[in-house]
Protein backbone atom coordinates (compact mmCIF):
# COMPACT_ATOMS: atom_id res chain seq x y z
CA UNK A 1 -40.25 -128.05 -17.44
CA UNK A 2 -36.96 -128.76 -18.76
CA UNK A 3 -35.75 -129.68 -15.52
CA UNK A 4 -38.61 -132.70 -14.66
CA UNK A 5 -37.33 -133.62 -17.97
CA UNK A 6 -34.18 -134.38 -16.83
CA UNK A 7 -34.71 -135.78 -14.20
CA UNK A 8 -36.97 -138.47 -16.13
CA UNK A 9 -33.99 -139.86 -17.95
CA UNK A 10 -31.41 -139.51 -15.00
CA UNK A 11 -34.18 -142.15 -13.51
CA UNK A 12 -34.26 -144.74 -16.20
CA UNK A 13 -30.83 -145.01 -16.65
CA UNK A 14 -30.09 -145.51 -12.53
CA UNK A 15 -32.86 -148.44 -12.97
CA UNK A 16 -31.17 -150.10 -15.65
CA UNK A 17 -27.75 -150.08 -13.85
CA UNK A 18 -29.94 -151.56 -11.18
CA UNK A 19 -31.05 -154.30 -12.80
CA UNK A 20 -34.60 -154.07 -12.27
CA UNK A 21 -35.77 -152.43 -14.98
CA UNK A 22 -39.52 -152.51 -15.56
CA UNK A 23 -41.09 -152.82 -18.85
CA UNK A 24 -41.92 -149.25 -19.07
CA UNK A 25 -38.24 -148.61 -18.81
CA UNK A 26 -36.99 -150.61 -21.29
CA UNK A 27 -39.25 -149.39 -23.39
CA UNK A 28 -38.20 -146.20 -22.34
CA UNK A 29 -34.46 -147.23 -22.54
CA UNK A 30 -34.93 -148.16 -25.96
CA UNK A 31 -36.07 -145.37 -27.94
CA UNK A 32 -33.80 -142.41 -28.67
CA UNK A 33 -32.14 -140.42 -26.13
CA UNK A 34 -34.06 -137.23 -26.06
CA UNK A 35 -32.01 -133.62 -25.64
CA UNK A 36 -32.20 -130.44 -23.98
CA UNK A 37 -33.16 -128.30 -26.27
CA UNK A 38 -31.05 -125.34 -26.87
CA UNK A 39 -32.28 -122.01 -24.91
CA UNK A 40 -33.46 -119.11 -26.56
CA UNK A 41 -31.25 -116.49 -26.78
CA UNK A 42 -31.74 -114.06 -23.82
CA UNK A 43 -32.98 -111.07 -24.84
CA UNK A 44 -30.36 -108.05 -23.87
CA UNK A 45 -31.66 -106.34 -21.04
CA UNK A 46 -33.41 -103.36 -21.81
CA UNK A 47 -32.88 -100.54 -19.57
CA UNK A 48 -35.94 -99.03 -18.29
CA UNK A 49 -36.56 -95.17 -19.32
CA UNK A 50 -36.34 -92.60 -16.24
CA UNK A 51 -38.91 -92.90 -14.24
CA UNK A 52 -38.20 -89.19 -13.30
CA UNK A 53 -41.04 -86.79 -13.12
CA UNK A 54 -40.89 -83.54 -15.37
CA UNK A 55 -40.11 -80.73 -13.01
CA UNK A 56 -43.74 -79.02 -12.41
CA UNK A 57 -43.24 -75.06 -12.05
CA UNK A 58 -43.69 -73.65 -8.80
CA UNK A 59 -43.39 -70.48 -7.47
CA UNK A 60 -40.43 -71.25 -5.41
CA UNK A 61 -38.83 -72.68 -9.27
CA UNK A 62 -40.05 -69.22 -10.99
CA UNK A 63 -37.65 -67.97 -13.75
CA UNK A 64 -38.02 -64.39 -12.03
CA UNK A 65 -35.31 -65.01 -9.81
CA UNK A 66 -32.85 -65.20 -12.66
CA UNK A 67 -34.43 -62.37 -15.20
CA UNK A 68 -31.52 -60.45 -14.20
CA UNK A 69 -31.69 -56.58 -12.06
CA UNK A 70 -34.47 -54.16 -12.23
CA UNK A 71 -33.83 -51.34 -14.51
CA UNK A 72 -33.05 -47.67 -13.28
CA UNK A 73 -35.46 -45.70 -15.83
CA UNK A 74 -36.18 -41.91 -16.34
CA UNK A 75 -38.91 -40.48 -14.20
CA UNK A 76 -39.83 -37.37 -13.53
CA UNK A 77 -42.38 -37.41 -10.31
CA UNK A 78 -44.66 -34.24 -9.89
CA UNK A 79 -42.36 -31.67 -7.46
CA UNK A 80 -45.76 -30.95 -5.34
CA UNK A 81 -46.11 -33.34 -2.85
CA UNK A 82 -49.84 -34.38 -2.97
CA UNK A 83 -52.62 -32.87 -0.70
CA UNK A 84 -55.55 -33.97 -2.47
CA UNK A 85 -57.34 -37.22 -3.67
CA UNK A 86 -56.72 -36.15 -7.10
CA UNK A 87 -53.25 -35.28 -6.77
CA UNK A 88 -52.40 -38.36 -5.37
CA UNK A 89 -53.99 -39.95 -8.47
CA UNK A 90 -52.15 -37.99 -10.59
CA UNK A 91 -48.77 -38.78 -8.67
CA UNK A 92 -49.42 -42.36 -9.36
CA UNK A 93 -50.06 -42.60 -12.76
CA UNK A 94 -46.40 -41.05 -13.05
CA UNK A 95 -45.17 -43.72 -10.94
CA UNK A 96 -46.69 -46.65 -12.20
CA UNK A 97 -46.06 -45.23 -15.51
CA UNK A 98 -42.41 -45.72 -14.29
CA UNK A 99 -43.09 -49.14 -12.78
CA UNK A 100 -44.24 -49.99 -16.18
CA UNK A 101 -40.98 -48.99 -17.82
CA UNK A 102 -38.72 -50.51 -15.26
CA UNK A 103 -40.32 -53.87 -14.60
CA UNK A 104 -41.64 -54.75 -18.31
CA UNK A 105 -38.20 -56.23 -18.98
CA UNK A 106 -37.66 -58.33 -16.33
CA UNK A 107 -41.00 -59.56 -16.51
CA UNK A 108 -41.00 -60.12 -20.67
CA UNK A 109 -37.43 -62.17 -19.68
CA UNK A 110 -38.88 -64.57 -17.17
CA UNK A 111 -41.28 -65.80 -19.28
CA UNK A 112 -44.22 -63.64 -18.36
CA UNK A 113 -46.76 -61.53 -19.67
CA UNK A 114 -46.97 -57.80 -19.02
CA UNK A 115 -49.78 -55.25 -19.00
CA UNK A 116 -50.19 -51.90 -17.45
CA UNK A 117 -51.93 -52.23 -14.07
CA UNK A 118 -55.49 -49.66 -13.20
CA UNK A 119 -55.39 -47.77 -10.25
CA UNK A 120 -58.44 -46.75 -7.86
CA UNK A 121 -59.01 -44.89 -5.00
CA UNK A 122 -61.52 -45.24 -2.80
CA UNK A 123 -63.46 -43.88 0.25
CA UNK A 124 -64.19 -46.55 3.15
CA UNK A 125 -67.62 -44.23 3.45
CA UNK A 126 -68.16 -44.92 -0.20
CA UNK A 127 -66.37 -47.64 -2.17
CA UNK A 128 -66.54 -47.45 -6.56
CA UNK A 129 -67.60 -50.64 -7.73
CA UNK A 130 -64.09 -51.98 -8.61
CA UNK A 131 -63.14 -51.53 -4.91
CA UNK A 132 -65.80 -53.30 -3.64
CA UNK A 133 -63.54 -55.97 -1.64
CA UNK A 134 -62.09 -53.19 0.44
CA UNK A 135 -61.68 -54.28 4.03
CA UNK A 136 -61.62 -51.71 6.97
CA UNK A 137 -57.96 -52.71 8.23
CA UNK A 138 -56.39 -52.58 4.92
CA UNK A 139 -54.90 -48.98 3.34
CA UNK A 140 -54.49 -50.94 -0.02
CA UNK A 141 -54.74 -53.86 -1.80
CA UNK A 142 -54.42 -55.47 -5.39
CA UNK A 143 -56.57 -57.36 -7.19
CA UNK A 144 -56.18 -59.17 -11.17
CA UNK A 145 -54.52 -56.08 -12.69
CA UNK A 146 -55.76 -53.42 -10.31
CA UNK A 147 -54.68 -51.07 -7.21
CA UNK A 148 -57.07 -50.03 -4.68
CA UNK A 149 -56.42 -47.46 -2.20
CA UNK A 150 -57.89 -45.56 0.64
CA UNK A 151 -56.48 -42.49 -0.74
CA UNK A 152 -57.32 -40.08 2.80
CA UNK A 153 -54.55 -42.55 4.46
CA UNK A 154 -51.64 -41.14 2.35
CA UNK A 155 -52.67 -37.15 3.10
CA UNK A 156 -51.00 -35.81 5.98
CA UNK A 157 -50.43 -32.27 6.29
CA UNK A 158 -48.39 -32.88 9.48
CA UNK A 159 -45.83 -35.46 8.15
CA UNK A 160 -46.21 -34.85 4.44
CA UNK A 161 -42.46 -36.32 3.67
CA UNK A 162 -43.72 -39.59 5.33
CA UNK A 163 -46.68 -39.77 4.01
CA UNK A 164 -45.68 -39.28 0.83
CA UNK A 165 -42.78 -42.34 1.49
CA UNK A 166 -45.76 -44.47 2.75
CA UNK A 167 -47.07 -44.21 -0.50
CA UNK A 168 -44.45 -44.70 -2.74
CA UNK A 169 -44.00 -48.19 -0.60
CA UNK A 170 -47.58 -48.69 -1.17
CA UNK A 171 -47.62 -48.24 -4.79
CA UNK A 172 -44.09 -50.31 -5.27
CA UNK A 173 -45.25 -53.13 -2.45
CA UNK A 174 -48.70 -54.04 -4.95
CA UNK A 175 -46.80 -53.17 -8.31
CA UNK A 176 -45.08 -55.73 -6.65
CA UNK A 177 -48.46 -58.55 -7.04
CA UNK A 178 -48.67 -57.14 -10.19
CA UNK A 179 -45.38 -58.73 -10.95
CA UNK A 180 -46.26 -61.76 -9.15
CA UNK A 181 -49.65 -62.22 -11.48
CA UNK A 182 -47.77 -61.55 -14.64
CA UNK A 183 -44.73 -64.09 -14.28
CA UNK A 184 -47.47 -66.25 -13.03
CA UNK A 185 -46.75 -67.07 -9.31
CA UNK A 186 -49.89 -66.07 -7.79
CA UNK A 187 -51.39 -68.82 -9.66
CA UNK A 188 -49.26 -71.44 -8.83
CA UNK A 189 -49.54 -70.00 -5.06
CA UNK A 190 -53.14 -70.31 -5.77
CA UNK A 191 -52.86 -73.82 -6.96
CA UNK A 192 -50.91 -75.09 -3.79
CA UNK A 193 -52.71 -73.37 -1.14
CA UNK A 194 -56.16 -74.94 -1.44
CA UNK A 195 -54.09 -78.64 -0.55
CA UNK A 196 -52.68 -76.95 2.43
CA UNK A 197 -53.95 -76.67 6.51
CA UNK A 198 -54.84 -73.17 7.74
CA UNK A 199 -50.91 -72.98 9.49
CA UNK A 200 -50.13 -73.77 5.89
CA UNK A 201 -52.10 -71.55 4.25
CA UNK A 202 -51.11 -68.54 6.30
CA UNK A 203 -47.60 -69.29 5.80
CA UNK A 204 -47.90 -69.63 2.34
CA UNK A 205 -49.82 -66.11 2.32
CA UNK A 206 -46.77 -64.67 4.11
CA UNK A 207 -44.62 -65.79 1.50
CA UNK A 208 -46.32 -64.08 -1.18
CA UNK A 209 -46.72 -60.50 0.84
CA UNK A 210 -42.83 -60.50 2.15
CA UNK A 211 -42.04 -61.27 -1.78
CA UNK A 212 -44.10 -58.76 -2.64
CA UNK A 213 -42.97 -56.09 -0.53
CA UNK A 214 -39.37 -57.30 -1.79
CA UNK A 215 -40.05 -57.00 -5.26
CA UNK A 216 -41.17 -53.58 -4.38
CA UNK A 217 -37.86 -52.85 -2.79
CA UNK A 218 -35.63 -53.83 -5.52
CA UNK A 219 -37.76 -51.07 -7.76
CA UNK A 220 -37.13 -48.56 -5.23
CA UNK A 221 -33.87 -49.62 -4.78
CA UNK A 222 -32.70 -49.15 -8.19
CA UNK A 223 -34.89 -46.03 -8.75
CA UNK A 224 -33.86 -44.40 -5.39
CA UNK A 225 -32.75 -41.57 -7.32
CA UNK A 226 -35.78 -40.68 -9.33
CA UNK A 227 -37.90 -41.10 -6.22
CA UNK A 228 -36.35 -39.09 -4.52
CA UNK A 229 -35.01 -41.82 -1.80
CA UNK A 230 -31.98 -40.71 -0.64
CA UNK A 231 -30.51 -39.09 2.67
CA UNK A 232 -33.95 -38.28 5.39
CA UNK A 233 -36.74 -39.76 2.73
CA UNK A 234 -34.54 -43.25 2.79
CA UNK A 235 -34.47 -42.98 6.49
CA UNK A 236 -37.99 -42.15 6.60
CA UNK A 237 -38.38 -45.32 4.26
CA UNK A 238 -35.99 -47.61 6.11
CA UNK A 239 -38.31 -46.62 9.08
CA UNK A 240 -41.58 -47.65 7.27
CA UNK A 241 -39.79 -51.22 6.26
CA UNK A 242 -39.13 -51.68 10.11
CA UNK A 243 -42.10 -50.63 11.81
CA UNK A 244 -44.52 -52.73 9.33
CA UNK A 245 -45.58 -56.51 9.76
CA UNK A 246 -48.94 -58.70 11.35
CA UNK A 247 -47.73 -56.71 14.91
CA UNK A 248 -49.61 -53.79 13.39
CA UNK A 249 -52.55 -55.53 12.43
CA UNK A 250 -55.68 -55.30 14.53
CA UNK A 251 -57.25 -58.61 13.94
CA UNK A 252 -53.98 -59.91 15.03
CA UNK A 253 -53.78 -62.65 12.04
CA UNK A 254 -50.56 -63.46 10.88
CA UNK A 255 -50.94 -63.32 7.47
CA UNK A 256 -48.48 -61.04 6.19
CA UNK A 257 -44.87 -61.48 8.31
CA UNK A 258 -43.29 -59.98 11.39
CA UNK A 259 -41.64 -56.51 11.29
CA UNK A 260 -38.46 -58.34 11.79
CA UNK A 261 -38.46 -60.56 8.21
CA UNK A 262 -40.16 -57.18 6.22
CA UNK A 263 -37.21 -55.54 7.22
CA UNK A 264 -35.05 -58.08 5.98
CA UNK A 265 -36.61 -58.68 2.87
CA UNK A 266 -36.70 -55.18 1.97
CA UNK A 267 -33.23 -53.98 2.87
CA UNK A 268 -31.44 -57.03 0.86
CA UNK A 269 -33.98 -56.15 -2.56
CA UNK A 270 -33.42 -52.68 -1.90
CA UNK A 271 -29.35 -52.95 -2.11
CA UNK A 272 -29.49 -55.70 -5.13
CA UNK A 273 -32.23 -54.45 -7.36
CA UNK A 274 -32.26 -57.93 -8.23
CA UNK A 275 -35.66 -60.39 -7.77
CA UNK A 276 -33.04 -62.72 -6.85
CA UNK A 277 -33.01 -61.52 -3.48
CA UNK A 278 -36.91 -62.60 -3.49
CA UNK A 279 -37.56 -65.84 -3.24
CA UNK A 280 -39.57 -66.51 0.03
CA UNK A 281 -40.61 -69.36 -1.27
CA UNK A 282 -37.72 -71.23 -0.96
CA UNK A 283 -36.90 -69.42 2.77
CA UNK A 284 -36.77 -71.48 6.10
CA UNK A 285 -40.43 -70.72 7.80
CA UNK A 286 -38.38 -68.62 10.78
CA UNK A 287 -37.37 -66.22 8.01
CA UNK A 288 -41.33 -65.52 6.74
CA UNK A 289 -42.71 -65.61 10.39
């Protein structure tokens, strides 16, 4: 607007140096020149506020990874290696007893919230109601605060040592959930992987198990002593971590890793004692194949 007004008085004036001059414009030319009127002051320029999005917790951003080492803590283990369904449910009371004492730190320091976990055992022939998910090609598996396990798997009179290492593994690999579920990162798993495509999905899921079985490796790792895995038992153990992984699995679904990254995982957890040395979730998809 100011502009056309401008331009409106530029015009009369050219006229009257003209000479033809209409009525209008004399009329024009006779009242008082008007003015531009004086801008507003500009308003400073407010900056806009960050547009940045709050940082939404996932479970690659988990404060787990910086709760420091897992503790080495006093346990005494039953001498007898177990030969019997309830000796093997007596062994791991002890040991989860020690899990307890070990990981309760950690966990209370990244934020999370602890409880002791259950333990079951179970009978594919006859399954107690709090087993009831039990799958045929599974020897374990954990489930919102709980261990199952097809105790006859871990009984071996021929190999007793090994089968006694297998179970150790066992009990530290879903200890291992248990961690997962208190510092809240199956959850946010949980929460991502209904978004994602089967190849996502499974990927995701092999995230979660190599952690797991990492997690379960830094316990062992600083509790070698106490468990007893030093010289042949952490050969027998190394053995396990190598020989594990979806090759093994029968319905050939690769939902857990390859021997290859299990190995991996474990070995680096196992010399750290530190979750640090967990975080699949941040690892190229090569490393969790």
């Amino acid at each position: 607007m100011l502009k056309a007004a401008g331009l409106a008085v530029l015009a009369v004036a050219v006229a009257a140096v003209a000479g033809v001059a209409t009525q209008e414009e004399r009329s024009m030319a006779a009242q008082p020149a008007r003015t531009t009127p004086t801008p507003l002051p500009v308003k400073p320029t407010v900056k806009p506020t960050s547009t940045a999005r709050p940082v939404v917790p996932t479970a690659a951003t988990s404060k787990l990874y910086g709760a420091g080492q897992v503790a080495a803590v006093p346990c005494v283990l039953p001498r007898k290696r177990p030969s019997a369904k309830a000796e093997l449910m007596g062994y791991a009371r002890v040991a989860l007893a020690c899990m307890d004492r070990a990981w309760a730190p950690v966990i209370k320091r990244a934020g999370g919230s602890y409880w002791s976990l259950e333990i079951y055992p179970y009978d594919v022939v006859q399954l107690p109601l709090e087993c009831a998910a039990a799958r045929a090609d599974t020897d374990a598996y954990y489930t919102s605060g709980r261990i199952c396990f097809e105790w006859r798997e871990y009984i071996d009179p021929d190999y007793p040592q090994q089968a006694l290492v297998d179970f150790q593994d066992m009990l530290a690999h879903e200890y291992g959930h248990h961690v997962q579920q208190a510092t809240n990162i199956l959850d946010l798993y949980d929460n991502q992987a209904w978004k994602q495509t089967q190849a996502e999905q499974l990927e995701s899921n092999r995230r979660m198990e190599l952690q797991a079985s990492c997690l379960g490796a830094a316990f062992l790792g600083a509790n070698r002593a106490g468990f007893g895995l030093t010289g042949v038992r952490r050969d027998l153990w190394v053995y396990r971590t190598r020989h594990q992984g979806d090759e093994y699995n029968p319905r050939k679904v690769r939902d857990h890793g390859a021997r290859v990254n299990f190995a991996y995982w474990t070995a680096r957890a196992f010399a750290s004692r530190n979750p640090a040395s967990c975080n699949t979730f941040t690892a190229t998809s090569k490393r969790v194949s």
